[in-house]
Protein backbone atom coordinates (compact mmCIF):
# COMPACT_ATOMS: atom_id res chain seq x y z
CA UNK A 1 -28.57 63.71 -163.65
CA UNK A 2 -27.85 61.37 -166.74
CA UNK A 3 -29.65 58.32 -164.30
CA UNK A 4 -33.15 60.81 -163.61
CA UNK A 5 -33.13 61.72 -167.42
CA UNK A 6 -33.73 57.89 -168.24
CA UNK A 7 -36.43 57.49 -165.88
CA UNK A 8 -38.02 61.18 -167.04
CA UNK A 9 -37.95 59.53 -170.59
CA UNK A 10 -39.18 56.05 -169.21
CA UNK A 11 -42.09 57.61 -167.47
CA UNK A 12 -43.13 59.56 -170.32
CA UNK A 13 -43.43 56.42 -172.09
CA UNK A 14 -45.39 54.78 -169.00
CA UNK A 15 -47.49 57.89 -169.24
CA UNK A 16 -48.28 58.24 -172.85
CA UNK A 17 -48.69 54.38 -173.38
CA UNK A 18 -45.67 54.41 -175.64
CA UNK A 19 -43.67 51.69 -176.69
CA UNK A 20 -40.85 51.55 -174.13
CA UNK A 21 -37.53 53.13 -175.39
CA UNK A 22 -34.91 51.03 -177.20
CA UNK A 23 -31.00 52.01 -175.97
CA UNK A 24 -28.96 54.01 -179.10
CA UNK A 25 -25.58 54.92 -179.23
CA UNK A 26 -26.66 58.40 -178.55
CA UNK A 27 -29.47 57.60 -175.69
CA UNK A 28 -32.74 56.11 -176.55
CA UNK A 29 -35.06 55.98 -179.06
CA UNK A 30 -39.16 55.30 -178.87
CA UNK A 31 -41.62 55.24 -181.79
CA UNK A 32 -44.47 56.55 -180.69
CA UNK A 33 -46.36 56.53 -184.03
CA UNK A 34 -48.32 59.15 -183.63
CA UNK A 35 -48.81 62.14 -186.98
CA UNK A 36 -47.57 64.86 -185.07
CA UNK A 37 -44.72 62.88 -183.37
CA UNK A 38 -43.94 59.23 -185.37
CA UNK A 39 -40.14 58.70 -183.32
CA UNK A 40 -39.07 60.45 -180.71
CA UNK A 41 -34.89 60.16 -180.23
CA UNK A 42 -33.50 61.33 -176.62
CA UNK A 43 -29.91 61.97 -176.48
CA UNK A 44 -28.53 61.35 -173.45
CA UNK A 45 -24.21 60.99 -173.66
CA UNK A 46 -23.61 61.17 -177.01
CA UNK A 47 -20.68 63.33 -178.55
CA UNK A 48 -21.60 66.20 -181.16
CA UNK A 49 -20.47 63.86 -184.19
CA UNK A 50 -22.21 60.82 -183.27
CA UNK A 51 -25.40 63.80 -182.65
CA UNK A 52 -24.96 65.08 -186.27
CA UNK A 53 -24.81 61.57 -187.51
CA UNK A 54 -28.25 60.90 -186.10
CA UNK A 55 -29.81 64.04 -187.61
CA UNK A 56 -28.12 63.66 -191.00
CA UNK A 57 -30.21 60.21 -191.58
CA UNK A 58 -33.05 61.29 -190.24
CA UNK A 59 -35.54 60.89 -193.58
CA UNK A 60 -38.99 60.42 -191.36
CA UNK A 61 -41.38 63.34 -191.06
CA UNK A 62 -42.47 64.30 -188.06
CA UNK A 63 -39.45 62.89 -186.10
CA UNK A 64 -38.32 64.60 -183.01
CA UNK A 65 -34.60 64.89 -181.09
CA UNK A 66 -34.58 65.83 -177.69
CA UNK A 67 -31.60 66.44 -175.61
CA UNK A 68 -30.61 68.33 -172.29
CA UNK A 69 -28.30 71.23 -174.31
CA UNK A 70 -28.63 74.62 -174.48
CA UNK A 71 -31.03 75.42 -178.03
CA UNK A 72 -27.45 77.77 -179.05
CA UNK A 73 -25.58 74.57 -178.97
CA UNK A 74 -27.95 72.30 -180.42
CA UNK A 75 -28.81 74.72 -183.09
CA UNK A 76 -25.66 74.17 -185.92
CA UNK A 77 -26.91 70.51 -186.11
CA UNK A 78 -30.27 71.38 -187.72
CA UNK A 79 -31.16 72.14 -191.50
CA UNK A 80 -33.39 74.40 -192.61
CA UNK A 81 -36.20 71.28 -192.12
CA UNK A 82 -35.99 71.03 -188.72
CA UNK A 83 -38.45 73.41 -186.32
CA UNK A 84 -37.46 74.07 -182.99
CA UNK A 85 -39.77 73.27 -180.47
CA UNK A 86 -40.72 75.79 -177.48
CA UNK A 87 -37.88 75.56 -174.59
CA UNK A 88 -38.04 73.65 -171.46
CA UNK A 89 -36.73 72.03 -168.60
CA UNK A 90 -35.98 68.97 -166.58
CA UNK A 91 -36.59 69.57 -163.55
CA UNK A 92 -37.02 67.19 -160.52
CA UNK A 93 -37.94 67.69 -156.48
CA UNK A 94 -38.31 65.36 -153.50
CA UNK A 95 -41.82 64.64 -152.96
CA UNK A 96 -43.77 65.60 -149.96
CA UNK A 97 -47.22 65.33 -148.59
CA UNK A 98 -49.32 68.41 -148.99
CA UNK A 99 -52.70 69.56 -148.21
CA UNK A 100 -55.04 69.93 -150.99
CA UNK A 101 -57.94 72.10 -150.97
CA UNK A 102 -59.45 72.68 -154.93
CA UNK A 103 -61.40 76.14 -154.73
CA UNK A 104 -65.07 76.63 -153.88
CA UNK A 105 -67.20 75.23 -157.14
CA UNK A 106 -64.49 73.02 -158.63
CA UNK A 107 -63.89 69.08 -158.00
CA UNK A 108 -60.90 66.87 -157.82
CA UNK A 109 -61.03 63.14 -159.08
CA UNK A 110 -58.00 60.92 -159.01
CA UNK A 111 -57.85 57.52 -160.72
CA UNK A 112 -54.90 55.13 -161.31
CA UNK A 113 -54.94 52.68 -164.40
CA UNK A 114 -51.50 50.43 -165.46
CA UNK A 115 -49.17 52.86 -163.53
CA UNK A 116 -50.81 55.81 -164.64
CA UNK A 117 -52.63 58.31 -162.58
CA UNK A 118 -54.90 60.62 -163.98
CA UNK A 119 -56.28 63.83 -162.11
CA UNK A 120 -58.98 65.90 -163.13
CA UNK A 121 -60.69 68.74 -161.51
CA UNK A 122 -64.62 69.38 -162.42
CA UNK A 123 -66.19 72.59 -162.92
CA UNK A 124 -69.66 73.20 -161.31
CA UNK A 125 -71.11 72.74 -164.23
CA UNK A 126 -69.37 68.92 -165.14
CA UNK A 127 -66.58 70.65 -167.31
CA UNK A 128 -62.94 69.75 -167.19
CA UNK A 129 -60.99 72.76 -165.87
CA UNK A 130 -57.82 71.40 -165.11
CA UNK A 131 -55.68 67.95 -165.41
CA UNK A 132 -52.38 66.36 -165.49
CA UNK A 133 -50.96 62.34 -164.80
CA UNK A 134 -48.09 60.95 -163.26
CA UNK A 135 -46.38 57.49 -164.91
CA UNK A 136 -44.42 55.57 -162.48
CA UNK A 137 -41.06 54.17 -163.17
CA UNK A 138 -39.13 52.43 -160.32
CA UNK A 139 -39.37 54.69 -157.25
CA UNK A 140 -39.94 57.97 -159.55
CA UNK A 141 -42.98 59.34 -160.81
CA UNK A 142 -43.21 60.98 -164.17
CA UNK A 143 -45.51 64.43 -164.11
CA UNK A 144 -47.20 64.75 -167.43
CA UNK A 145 -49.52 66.72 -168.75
CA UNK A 146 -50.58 69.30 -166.66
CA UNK A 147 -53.31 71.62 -168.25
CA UNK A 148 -55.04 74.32 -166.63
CA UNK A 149 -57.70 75.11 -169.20
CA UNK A 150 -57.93 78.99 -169.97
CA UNK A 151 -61.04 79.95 -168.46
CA UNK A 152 -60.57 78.66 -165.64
CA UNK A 153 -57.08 79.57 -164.94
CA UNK A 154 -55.35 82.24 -161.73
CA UNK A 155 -57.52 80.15 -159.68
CA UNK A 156 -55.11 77.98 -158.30
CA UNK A 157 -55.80 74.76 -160.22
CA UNK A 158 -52.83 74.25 -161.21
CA UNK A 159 -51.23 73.68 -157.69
CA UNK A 160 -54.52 71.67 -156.94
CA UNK A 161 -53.65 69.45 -159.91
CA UNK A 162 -50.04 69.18 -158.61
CA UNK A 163 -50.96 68.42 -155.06
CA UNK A 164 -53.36 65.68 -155.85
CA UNK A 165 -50.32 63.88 -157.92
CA UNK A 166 -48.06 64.01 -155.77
CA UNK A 167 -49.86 62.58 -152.25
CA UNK A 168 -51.26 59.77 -155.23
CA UNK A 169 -47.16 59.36 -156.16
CA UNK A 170 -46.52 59.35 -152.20
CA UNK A 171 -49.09 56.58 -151.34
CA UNK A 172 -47.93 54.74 -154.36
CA UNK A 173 -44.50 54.66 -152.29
CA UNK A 174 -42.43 57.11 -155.28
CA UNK A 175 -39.64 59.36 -153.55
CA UNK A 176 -39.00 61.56 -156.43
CA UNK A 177 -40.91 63.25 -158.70
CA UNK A 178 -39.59 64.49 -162.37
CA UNK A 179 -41.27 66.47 -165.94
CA UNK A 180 -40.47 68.41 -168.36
CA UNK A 181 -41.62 71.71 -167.99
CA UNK A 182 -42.68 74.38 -170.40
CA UNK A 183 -41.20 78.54 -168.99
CA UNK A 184 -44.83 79.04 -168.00
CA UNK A 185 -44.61 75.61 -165.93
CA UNK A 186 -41.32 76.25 -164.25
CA UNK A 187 -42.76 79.39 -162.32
CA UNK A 188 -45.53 77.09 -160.81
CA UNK A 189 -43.08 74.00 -160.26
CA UNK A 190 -40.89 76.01 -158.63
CA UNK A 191 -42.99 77.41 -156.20
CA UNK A 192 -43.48 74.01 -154.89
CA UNK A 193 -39.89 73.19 -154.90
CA UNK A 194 -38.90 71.82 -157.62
CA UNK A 195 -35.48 72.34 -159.14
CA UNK A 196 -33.59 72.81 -162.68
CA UNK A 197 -31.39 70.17 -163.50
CA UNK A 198 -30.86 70.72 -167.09
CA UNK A 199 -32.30 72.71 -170.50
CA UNK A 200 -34.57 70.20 -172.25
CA UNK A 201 -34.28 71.67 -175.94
CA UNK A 202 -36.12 69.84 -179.31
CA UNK A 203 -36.20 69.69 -182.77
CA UNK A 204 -38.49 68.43 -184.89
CA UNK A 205 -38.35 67.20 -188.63
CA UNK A 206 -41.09 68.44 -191.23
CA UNK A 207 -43.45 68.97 -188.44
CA UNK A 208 -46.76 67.89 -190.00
CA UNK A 209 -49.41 70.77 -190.14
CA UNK A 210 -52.26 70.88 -187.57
């Protein structure tokens, strides 16, 4: 598990066009410099006092911790300045072919850039209703972003979106596929096979307001 969390956290970089991530004694650590999300610190091995010693020096707004715990466990190592973000997973599945089909009115583009490929599907009328990208690391692809859009969602768009990524990940000769996925996400992934391997639970510092 500990060698697919690297490459999820690799291929998130490869996806987002992030710096790539620096090795800590408690996993790895990318600054991302964005407002919402300036570092971004994935633990990976590290014991609970070697955890707390990360979050106690942790002066940066906006800074997020990551780690593949249970929110109950990870909780006791968070002030009062710290938000939780919403749970997830990691969850991974061995890629296989599938036949697309995107539903009568809607479009599906695909287009690969620096080890990133993008998927969007069209509305009739030229509007994005759904998306999501893969970044490739090694012989995994990343799965990033996937967005159905609300009105155009129970449509199916999401497994369109899904499909498309993972015959481009295929052709692109990637075995396995990993994300992060959201409790909404999981029912879809997992209708296409994909599996839990671990909680994926975050904090953030002072998140910065929208």
């Amino acid at each position: 598990m500990l060698e697919l969390a690297r490459s999820w956290v690799d291929g998130w970089t490869v996806s987002r066009r992030a710096p790539k991530p620096v090795a800590m004694p408690w996993g790895l650590s990318i600054q991302v410099g964005l407002p919402a999300q300036a570092v971004r610190h994935v633990l990976l091995d590290a014991d609970v006092e070697t955890a707390r010693g990360l979050v106690g020096a942790i002066t940066e707004q906006a800074t997020w911790i990551k780690a593949f715990l249970e929110p109950d466990v990870m909780q006791p190592w968070f002030s009062p300045a710290w938000e939780p973000t919403d749970p997830g997973f990691l969850m991974a599945v061995d890629l296989r072919p599938s036949v697309v089909r995107a539903p009568d009115g809607y479009t599906a583009t695909a287009e690969t850039a620096d080890d990133v490929t993008f998927v969007r599907i069209l509305a009739a009328d030229g509007k994005l209703a759904g998306r999501g990208q893969i970044g490739l690391t090694a012989d995994v692809y990343v799965f990033d972003q996937i967005v159905t859009e609300e009105a155009h969602q129970r449509l199916g768009l999401g497994t369109v979106v899904m499909g498309t990524l993972t015959n481009a990940a295929i052709e692109n000769g990637a075995a396995t596929g990993i994300l992060g996925a959201t409790v909404q996400g999981r029912a879809l992934y997992e209708t296409r096979d994909w599996k839990v391997l671990a909680p994926l639970t975050g904090f953030i510092y002072k998140p910065v307001a929208p």
